[in-house]
Protein backbone atom coordinates (compact mmCIF):
# COMPACT_ATOMS: atom_id res chain seq x y z
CA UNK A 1 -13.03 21.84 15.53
CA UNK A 2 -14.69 19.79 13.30
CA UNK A 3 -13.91 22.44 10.34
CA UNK A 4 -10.12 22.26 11.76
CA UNK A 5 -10.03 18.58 11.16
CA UNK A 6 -11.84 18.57 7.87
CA UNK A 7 -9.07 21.06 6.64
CA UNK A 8 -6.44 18.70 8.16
CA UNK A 9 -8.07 15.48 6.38
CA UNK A 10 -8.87 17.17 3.00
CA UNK A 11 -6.29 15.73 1.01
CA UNK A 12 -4.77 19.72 0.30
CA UNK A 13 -1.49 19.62 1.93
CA UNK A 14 -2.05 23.34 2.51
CA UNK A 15 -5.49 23.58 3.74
CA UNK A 16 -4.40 20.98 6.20
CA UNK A 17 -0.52 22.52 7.08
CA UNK A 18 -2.59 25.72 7.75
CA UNK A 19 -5.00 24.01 10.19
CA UNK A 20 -1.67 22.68 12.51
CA UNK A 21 -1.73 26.08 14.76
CA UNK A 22 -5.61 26.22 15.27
CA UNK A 23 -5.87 22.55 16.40
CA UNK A 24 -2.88 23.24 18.54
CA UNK A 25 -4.71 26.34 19.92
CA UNK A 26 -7.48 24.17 21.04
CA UNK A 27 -5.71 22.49 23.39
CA UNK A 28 -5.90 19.05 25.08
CA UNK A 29 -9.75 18.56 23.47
CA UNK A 30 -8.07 17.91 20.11
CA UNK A 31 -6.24 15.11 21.62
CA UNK A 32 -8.79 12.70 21.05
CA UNK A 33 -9.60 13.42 17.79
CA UNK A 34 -6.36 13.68 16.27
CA UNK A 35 -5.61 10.34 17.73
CA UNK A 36 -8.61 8.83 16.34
CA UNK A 37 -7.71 9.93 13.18
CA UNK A 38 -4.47 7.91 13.37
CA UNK A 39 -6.83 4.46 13.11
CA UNK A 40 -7.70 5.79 9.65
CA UNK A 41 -7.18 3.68 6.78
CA UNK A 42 -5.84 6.13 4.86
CA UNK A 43 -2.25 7.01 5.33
CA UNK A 44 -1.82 10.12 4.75
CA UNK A 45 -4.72 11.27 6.66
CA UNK A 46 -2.80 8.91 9.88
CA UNK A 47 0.62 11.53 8.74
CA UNK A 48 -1.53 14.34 8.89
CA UNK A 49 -2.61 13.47 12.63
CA UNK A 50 0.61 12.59 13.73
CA UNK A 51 2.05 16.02 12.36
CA UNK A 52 -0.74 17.68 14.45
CA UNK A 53 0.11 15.55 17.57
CA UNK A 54 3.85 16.18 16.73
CA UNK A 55 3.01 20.38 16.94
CA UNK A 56 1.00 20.12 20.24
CA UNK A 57 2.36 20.59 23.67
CA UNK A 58 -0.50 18.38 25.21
CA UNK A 59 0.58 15.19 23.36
CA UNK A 60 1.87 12.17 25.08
CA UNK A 61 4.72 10.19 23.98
CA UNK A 62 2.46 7.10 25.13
CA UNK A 63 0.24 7.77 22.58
CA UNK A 64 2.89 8.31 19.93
CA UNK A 65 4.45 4.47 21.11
CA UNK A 66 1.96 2.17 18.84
CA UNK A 67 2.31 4.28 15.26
CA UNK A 68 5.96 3.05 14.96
CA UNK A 69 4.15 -0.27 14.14
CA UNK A 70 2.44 1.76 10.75
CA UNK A 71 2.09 -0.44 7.88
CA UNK A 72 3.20 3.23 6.38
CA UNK A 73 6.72 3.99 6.79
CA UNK A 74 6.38 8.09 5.87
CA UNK A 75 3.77 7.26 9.13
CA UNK A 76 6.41 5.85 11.34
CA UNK A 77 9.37 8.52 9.95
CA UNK A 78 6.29 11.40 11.25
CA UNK A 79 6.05 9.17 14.55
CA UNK A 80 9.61 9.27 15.10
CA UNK A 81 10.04 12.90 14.62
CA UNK A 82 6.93 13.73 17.10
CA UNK A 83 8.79 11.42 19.16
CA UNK A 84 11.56 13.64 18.82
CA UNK A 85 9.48 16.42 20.22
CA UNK A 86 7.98 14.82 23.26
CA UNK A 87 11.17 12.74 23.94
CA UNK A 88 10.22 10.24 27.32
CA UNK A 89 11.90 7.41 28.46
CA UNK A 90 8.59 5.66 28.18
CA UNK A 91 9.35 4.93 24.14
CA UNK A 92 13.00 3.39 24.44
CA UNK A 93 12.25 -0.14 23.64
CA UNK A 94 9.72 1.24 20.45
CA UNK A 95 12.10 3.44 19.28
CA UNK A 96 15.49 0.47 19.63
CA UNK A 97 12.78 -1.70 17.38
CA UNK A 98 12.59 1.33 15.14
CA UNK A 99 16.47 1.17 14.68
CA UNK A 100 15.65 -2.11 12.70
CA UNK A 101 12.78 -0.44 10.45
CA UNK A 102 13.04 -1.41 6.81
CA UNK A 103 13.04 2.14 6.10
CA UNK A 104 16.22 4.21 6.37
CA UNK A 105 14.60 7.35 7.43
CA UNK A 106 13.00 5.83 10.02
CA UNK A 107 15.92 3.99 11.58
CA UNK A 108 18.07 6.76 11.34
CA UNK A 109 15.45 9.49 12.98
CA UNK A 110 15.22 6.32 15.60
CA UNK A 111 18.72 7.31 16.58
CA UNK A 112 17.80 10.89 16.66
CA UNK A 113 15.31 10.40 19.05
CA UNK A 114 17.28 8.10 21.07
CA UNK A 115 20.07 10.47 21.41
CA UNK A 116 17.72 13.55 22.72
CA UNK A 117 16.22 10.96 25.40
CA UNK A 118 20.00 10.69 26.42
CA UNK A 119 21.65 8.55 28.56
CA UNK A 120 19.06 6.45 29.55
CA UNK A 121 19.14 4.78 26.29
CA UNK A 122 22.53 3.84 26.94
CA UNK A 123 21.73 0.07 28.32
CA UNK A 124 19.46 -0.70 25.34
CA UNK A 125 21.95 1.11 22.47
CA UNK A 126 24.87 -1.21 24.17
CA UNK A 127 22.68 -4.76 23.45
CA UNK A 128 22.13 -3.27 20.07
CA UNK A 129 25.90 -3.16 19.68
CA UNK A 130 26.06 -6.44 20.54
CA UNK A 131 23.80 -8.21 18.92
CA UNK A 132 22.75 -5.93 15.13
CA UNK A 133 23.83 -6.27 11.78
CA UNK A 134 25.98 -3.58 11.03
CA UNK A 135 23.46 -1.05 9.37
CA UNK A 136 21.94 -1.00 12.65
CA UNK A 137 25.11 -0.47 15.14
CA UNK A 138 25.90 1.93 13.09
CA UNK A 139 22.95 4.18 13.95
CA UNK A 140 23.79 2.93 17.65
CA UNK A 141 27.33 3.46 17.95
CA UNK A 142 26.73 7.13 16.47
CA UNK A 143 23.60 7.50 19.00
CA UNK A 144 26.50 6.48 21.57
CA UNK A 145 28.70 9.05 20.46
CA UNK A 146 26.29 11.81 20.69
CA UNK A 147 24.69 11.20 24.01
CA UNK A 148 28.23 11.01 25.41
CA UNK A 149 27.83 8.49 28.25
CA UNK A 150 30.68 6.40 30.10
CA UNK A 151 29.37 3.25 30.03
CA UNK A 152 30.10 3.15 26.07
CA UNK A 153 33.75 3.41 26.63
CA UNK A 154 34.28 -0.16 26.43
CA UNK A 155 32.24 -1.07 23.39
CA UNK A 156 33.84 1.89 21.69
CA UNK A 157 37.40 0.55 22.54
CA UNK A 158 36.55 -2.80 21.56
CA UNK A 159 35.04 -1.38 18.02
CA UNK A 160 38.23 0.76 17.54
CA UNK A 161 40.23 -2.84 18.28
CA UNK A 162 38.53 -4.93 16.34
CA UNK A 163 40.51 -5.10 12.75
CA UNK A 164 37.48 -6.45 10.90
CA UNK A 165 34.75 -3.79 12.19
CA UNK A 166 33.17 -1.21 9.95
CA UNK A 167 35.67 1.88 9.24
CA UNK A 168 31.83 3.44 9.93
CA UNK A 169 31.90 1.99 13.40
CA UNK A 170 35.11 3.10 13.54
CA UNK A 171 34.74 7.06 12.73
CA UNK A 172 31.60 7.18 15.46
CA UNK A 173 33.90 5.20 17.98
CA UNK A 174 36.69 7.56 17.80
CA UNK A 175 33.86 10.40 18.17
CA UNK A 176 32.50 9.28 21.04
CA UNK A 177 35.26 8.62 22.51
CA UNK A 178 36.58 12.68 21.48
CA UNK A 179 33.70 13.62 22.71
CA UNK A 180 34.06 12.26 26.00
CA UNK A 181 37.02 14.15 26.46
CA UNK A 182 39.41 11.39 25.95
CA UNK A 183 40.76 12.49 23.16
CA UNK A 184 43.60 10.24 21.41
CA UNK A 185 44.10 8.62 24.68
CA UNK A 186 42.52 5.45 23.58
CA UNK A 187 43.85 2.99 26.43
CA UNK A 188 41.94 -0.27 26.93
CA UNK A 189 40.18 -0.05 30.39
């Protein structure tokens, strides 16, 4: 292993893209490792380990949760996307924080990740609606849309109602509401 993780912190992006599968192979004992490696001071050697914990099936969105926070923000865009593959309720809150991240990547793979959680994110995408600047609801009204849940009927009916909203806000209203089935009914419930 420790060849594996020299590879993956050698500064090659090769030597270390190629050592991905290996560590992988290992199993849950390179876990611990890869997750130290993410204290590193060096950023890319944190990206590295969070591509590796990203590839392996043993990874735990808890331990994903605290890299959002990055001072890097290609670390946090990696986080969000290894996020994206061990999607768990568990990172809702990090991920609605992540919606606000200076970085545009970030925010918008934030939505990404919220939407493959699914409905559960509802609740927390709704306050977001209520309260963000409109670069965020944006990324929340089109997380809406896609995870196609009920409850945002009425935020999508006021958006579509309210003159001065984003045309944005707008487009992903109408959306979700299409893709809830309602189609151009768009009554005020």
């Amino acid at each position: 292993m420790k060849a594996l993780l020299a590879d993956l912190t050698s500064g090659d992006d090769a030597r270390a893209e190629k050592s991905i599968l290996p560590l992988v192979e290992l199993g849950q004992v390179a876990i611990g490792p890869l997750i130290e490696l993410t204290h590193s001071n060096n950023a890319d050697i944190r990206w590295w380990a969070v591509r590796a914990l990203a590839a392996s099936p043993h990874t735990q969105t808890l331990n994903l949760i605290p890299l959002l926070n990055d001072s890097s923000s290609s670390v946090r865009a990696a986080t969000v996307l290894a996020i994206l593959n061990h999607p768990h309720e568990d990172a809702i809150e990090a991920l609605i924080q992540a919606l606000y991240d200076e970085d545009p990547l970030t925010a918008g793979l934030a939505g990404n990740a919220l939407v493959k959680i699914g409905s559960p994110t509802t609740p927390s995408l709704l306050k977001v609606m209520e309260e963000a600047q409109t670069n965020v609801r944006i990324i929340a009204i089109r997380a809406l849309a896609e995870i196609k849940d009920h409850r945002a009927i009425p935020t999508m009916m006021k958006c579509l109602n309210d003159e001065n909203e984003s045309a944005v806000i707008q487009y992903w209203a109408v959306q979700g509401l299409n893709k809830l089935g309602l189609d151009m009914v768009y009554i005020n419930p």
